[in-house]
N, C-alpha and C. Protein backbone atom coordinates (compact mmCIF):
# COMPACT_ATOMS: atom_id res chain seq x y z
N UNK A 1 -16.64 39.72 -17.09
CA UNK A 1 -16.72 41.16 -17.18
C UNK A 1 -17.39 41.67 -15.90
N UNK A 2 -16.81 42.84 -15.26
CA UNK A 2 -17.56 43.14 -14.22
C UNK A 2 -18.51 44.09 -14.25
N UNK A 3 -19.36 44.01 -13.23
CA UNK A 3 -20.59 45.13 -13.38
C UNK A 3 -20.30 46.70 -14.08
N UNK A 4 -19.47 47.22 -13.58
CA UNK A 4 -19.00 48.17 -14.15
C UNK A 4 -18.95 48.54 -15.56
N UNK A 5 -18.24 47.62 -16.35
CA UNK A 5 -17.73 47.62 -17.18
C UNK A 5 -19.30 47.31 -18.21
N UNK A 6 -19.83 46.15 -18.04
CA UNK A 6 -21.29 46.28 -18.63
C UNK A 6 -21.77 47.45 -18.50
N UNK A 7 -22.08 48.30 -17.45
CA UNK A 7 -22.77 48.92 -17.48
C UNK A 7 -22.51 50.22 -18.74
N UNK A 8 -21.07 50.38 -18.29
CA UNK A 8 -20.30 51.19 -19.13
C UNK A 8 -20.94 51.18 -20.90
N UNK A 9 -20.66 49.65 -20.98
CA UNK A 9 -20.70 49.47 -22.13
C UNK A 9 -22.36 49.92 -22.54
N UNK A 10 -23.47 49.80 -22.18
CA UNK A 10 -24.68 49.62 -22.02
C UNK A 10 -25.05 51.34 -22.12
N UNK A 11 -24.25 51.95 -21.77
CA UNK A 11 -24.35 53.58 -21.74
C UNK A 11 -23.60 54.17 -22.97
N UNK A 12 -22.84 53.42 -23.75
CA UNK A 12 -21.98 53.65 -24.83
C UNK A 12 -22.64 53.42 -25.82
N UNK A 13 -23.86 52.51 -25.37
CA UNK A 13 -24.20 52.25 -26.76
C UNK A 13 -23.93 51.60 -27.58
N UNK A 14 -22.92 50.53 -26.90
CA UNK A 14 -22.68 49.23 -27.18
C UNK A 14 -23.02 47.72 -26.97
N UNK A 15 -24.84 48.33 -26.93
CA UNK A 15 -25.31 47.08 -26.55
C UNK A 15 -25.28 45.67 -26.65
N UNK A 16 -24.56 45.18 -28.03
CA UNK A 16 -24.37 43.70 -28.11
C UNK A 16 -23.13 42.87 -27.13
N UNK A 17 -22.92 44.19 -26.42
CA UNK A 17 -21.73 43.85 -25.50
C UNK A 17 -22.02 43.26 -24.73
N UNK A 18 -23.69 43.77 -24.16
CA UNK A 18 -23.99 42.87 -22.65
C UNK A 18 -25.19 41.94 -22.78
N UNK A 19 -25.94 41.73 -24.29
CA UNK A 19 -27.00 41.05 -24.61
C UNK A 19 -27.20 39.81 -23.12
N UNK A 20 -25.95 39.58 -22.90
CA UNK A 20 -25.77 38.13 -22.08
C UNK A 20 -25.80 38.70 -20.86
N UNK A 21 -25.66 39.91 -20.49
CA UNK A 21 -25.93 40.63 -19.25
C UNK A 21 -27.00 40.30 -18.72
N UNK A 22 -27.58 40.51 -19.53
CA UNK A 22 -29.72 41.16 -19.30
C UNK A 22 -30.20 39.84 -18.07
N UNK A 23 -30.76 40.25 -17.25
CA UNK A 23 -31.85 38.97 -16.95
C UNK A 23 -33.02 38.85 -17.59
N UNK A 24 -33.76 37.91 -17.41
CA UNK A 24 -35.17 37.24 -18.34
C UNK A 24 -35.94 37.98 -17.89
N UNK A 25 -35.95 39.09 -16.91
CA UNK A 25 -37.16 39.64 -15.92
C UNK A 25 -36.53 41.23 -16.03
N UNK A 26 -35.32 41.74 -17.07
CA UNK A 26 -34.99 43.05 -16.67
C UNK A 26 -36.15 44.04 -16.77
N UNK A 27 -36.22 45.22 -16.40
CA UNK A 27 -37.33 46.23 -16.37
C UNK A 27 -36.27 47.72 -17.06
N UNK A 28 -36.78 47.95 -18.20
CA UNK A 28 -35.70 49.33 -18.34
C UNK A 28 -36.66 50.64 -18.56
N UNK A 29 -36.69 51.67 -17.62
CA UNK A 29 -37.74 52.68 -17.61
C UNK A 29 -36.99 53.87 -18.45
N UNK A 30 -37.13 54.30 -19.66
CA UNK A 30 -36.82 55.63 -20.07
C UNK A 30 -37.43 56.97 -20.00
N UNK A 31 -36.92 57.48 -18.72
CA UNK A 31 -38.11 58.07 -18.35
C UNK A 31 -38.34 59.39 -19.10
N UNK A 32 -39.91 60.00 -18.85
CA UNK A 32 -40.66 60.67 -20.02
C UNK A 32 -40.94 60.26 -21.55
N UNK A 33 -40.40 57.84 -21.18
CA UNK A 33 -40.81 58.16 -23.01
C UNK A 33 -41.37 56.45 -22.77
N UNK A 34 -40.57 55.16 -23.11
CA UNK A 34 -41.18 54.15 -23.14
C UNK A 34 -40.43 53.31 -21.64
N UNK A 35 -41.27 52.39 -21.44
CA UNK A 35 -40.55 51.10 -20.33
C UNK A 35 -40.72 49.93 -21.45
N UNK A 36 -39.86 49.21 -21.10
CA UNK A 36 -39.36 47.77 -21.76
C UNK A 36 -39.56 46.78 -20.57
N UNK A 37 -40.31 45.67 -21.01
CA UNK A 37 -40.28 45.27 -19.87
C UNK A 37 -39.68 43.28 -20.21
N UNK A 38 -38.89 42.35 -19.91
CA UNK A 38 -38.36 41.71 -20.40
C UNK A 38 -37.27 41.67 -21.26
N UNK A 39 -36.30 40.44 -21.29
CA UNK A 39 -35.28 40.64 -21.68
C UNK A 39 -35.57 40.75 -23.51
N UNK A 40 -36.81 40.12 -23.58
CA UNK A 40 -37.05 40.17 -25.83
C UNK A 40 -36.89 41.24 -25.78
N UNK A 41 -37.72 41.89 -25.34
CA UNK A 41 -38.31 44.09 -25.61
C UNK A 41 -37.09 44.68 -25.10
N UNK A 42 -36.13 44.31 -24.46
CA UNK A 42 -35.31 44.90 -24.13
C UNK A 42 -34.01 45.16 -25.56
N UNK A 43 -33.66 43.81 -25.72
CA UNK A 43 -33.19 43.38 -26.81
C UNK A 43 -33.49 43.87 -28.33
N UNK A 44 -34.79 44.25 -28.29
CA UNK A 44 -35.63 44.12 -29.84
C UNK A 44 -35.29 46.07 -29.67
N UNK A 45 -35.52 46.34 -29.09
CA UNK A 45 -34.82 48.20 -28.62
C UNK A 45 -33.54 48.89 -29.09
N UNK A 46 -32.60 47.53 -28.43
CA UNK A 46 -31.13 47.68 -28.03
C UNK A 46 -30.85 47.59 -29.51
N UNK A 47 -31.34 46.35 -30.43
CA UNK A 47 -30.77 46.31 -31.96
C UNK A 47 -31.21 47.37 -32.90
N UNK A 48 -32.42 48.19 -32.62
CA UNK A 48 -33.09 49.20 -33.67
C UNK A 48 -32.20 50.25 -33.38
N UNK A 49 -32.11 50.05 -31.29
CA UNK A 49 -31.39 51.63 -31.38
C UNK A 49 -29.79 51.25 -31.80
N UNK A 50 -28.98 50.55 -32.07
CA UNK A 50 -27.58 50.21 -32.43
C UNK A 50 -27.77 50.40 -33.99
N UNK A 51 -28.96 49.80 -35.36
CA UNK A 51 -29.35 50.26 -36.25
C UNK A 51 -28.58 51.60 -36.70
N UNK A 52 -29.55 52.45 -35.60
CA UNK A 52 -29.64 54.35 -36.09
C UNK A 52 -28.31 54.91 -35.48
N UNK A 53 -27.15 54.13 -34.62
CA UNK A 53 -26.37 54.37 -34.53
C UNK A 53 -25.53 54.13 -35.65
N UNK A 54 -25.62 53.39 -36.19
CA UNK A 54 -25.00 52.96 -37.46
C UNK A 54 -24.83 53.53 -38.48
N UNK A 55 -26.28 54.47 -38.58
CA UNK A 55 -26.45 55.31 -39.51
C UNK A 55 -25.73 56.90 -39.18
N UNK A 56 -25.05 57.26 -38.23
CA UNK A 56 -25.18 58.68 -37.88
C UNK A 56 -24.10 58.14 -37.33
N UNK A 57 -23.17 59.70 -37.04
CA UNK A 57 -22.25 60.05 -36.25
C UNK A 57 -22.60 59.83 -35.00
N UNK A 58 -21.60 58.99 -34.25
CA UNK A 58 -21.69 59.36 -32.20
C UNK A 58 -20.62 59.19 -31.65
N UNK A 59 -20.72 60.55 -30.63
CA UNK A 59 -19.68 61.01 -29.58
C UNK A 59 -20.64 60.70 -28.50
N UNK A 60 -20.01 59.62 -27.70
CA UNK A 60 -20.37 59.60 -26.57
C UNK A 60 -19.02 59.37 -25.51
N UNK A 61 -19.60 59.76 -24.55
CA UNK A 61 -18.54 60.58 -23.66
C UNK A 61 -19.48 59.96 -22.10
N UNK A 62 -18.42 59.16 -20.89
CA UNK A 62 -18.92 59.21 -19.70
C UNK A 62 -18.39 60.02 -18.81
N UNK A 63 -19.46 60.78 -17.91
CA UNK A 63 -18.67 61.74 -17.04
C UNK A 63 -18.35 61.21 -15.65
N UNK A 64 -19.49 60.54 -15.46
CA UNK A 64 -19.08 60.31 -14.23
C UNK A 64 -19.34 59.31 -13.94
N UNK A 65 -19.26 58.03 -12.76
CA UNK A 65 -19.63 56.88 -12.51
C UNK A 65 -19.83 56.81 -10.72
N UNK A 66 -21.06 56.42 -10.36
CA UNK A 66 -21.11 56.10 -8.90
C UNK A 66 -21.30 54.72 -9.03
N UNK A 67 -20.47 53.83 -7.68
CA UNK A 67 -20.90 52.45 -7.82
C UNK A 67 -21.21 52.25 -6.34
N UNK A 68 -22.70 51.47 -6.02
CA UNK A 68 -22.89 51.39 -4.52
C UNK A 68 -22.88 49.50 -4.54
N UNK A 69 -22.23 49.07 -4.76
CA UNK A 69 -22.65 47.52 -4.25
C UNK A 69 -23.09 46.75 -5.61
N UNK A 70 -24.43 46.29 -5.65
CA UNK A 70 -24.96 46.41 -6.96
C UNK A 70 -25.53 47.10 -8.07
N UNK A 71 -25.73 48.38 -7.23
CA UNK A 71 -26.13 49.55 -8.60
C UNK A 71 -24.89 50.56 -8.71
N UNK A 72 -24.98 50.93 -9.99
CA UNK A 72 -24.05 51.59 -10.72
C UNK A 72 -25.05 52.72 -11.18
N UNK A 73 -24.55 54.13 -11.01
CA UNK A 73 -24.95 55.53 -11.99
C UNK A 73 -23.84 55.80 -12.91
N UNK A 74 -24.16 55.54 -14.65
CA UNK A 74 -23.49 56.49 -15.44
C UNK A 74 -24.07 58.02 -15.53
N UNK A 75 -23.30 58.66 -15.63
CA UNK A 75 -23.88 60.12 -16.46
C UNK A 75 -22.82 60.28 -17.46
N UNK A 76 -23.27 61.10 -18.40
CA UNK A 76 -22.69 61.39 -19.77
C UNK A 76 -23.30 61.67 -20.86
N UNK A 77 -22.39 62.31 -21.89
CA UNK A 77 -23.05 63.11 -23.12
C UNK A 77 -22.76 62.34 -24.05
N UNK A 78 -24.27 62.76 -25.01
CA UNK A 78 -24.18 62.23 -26.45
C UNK A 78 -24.30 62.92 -27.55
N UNK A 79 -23.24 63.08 -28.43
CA UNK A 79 -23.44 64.29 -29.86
C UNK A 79 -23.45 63.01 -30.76
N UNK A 80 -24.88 63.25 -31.48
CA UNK A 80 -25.44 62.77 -32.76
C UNK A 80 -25.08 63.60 -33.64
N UNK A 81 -24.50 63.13 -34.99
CA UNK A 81 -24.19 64.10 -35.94
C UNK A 81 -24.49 63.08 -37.40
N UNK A 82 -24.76 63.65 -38.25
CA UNK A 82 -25.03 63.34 -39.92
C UNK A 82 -24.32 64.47 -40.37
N UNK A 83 -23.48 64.09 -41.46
CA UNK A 83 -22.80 64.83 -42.58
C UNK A 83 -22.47 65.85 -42.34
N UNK A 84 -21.50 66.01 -40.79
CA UNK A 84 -21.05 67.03 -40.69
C UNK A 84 -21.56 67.73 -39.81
N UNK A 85 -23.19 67.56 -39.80
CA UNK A 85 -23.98 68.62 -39.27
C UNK A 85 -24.66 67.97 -37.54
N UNK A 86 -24.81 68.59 -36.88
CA UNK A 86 -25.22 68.14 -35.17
C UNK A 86 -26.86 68.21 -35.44
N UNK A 87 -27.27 66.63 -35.15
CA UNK A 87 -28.66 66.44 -35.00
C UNK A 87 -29.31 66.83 -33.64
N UNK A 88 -28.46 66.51 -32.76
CA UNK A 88 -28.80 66.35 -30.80
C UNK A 88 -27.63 66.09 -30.08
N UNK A 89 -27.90 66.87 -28.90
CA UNK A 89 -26.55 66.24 -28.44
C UNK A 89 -27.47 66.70 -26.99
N UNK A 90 -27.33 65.26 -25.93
CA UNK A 90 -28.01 65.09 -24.59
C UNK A 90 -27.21 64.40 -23.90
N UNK A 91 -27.73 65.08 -22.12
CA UNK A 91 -27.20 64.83 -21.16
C UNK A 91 -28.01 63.54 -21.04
N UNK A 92 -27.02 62.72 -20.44
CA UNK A 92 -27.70 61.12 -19.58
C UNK A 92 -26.98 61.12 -18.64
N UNK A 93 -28.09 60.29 -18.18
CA UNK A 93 -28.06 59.17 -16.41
C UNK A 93 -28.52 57.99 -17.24
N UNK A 94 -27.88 57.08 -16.26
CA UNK A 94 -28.48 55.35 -17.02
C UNK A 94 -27.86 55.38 -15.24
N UNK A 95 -29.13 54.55 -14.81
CA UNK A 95 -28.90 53.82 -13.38
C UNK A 95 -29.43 52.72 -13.10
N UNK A 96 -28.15 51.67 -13.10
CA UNK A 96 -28.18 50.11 -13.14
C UNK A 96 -28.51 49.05 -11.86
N UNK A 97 -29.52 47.96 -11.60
CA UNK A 97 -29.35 47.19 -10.78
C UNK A 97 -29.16 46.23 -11.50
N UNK A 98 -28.11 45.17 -10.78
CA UNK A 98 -28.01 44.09 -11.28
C UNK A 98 -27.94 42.58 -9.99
N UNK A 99 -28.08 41.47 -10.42
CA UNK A 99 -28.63 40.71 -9.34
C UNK A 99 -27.14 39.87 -8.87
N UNK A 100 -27.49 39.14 -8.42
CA UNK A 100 -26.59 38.48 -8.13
C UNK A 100 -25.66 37.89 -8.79
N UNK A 101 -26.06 37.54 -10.22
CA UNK A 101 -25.55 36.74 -11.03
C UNK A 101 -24.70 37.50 -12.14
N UNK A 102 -24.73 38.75 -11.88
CA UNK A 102 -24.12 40.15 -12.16
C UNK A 102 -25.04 40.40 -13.86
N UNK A 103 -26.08 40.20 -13.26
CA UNK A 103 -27.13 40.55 -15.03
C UNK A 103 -27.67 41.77 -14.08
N UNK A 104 -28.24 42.23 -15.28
CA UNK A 104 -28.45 43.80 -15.05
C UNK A 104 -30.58 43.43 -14.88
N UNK A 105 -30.91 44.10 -13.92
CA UNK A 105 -32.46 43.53 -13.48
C UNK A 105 -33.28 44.71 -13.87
N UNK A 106 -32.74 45.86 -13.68
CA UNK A 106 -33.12 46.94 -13.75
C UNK A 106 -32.39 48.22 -14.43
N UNK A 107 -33.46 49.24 -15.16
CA UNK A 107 -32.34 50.35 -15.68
C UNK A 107 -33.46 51.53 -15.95
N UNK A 108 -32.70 52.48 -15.00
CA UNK A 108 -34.29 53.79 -15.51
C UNK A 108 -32.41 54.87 -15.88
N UNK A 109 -33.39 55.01 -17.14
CA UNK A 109 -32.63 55.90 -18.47
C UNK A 109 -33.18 57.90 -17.88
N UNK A 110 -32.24 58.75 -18.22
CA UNK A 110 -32.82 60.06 -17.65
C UNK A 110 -31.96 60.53 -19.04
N UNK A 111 -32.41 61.23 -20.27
CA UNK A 111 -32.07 61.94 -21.19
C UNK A 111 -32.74 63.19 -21.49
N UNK A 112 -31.93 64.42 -21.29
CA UNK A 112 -32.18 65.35 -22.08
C UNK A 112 -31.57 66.09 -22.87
N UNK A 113 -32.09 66.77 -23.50
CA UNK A 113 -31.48 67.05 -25.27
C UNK A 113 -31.53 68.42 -24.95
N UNK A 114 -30.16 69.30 -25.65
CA UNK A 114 -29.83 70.30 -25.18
C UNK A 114 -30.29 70.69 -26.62
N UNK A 115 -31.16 71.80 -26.38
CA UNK A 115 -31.86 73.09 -27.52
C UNK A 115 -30.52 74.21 -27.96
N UNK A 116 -30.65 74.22 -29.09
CA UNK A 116 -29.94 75.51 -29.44
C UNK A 116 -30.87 76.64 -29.06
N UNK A 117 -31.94 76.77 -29.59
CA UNK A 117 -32.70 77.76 -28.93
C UNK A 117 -33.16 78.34 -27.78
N UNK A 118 -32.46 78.46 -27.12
CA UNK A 118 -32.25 78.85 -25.72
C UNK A 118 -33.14 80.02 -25.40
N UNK A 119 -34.12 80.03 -24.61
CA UNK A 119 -34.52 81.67 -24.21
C UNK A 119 -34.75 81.63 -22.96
N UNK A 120 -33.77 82.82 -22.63
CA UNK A 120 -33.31 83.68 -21.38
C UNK A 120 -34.57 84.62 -20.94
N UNK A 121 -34.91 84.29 -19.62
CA UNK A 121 -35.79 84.93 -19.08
C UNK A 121 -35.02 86.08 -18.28
């Protein structure tokens, strides 16, 4: 599988796709919330958050893809939904290094969650 395509998958939210991706040393920064640091904590994340996917509706959608060599930028949206009804729905960045061995070493996550409550200044 090529870098790409992991990464893809890894932004979909189809993490058991690249479990074998990961290196033993990956670092994944979500930024404004937790860092993971190792491939266990990385892993022990990836299955809770695949869990709550399980439980809920998801539309996820990639918009765009930059690839420089070994790092890859996804961006793209995610609509969470239960019974019909829209829990969240957020913009992402997921931006990938991966090493030589095409495992992914690094990943700083950029999510934000679009408010219905909007106020216009």
């Amino acid at each position: 599988m090529d870098i790409q395509k992991i990464a893809e998958f890894f932004s979909l939210g189809k993490f058991h796709k690249v479990i074998k991706h990961l290196s033993d040393d990956i670092v994944w920064n979500v930024v404004g919330g937790r860092t993971f640091k190792g491939k266990v904590a990385v892993i022990k994340d990836c299955e809770q958050t695949e869990r709550y996917f399980q439980s809920v509706d998801t539309d996820f959608k990639i918009i765009d893809r930059i690839v420089d060599n070994n790092k890859i930028a996804i961006t793209g949206t995610a609509k969470i939904s239960k019974n019909g009804k829209r829990i969240d729905f957020s913009y992402a960045c997921d931006v990938f290094e991966f090493n030589e061995d095409q495992k992914i070493t690094k990943i700083t996550s950029y999510c934000i969650s679009e408010h219905e409550d909007v106020t216009t200044f």
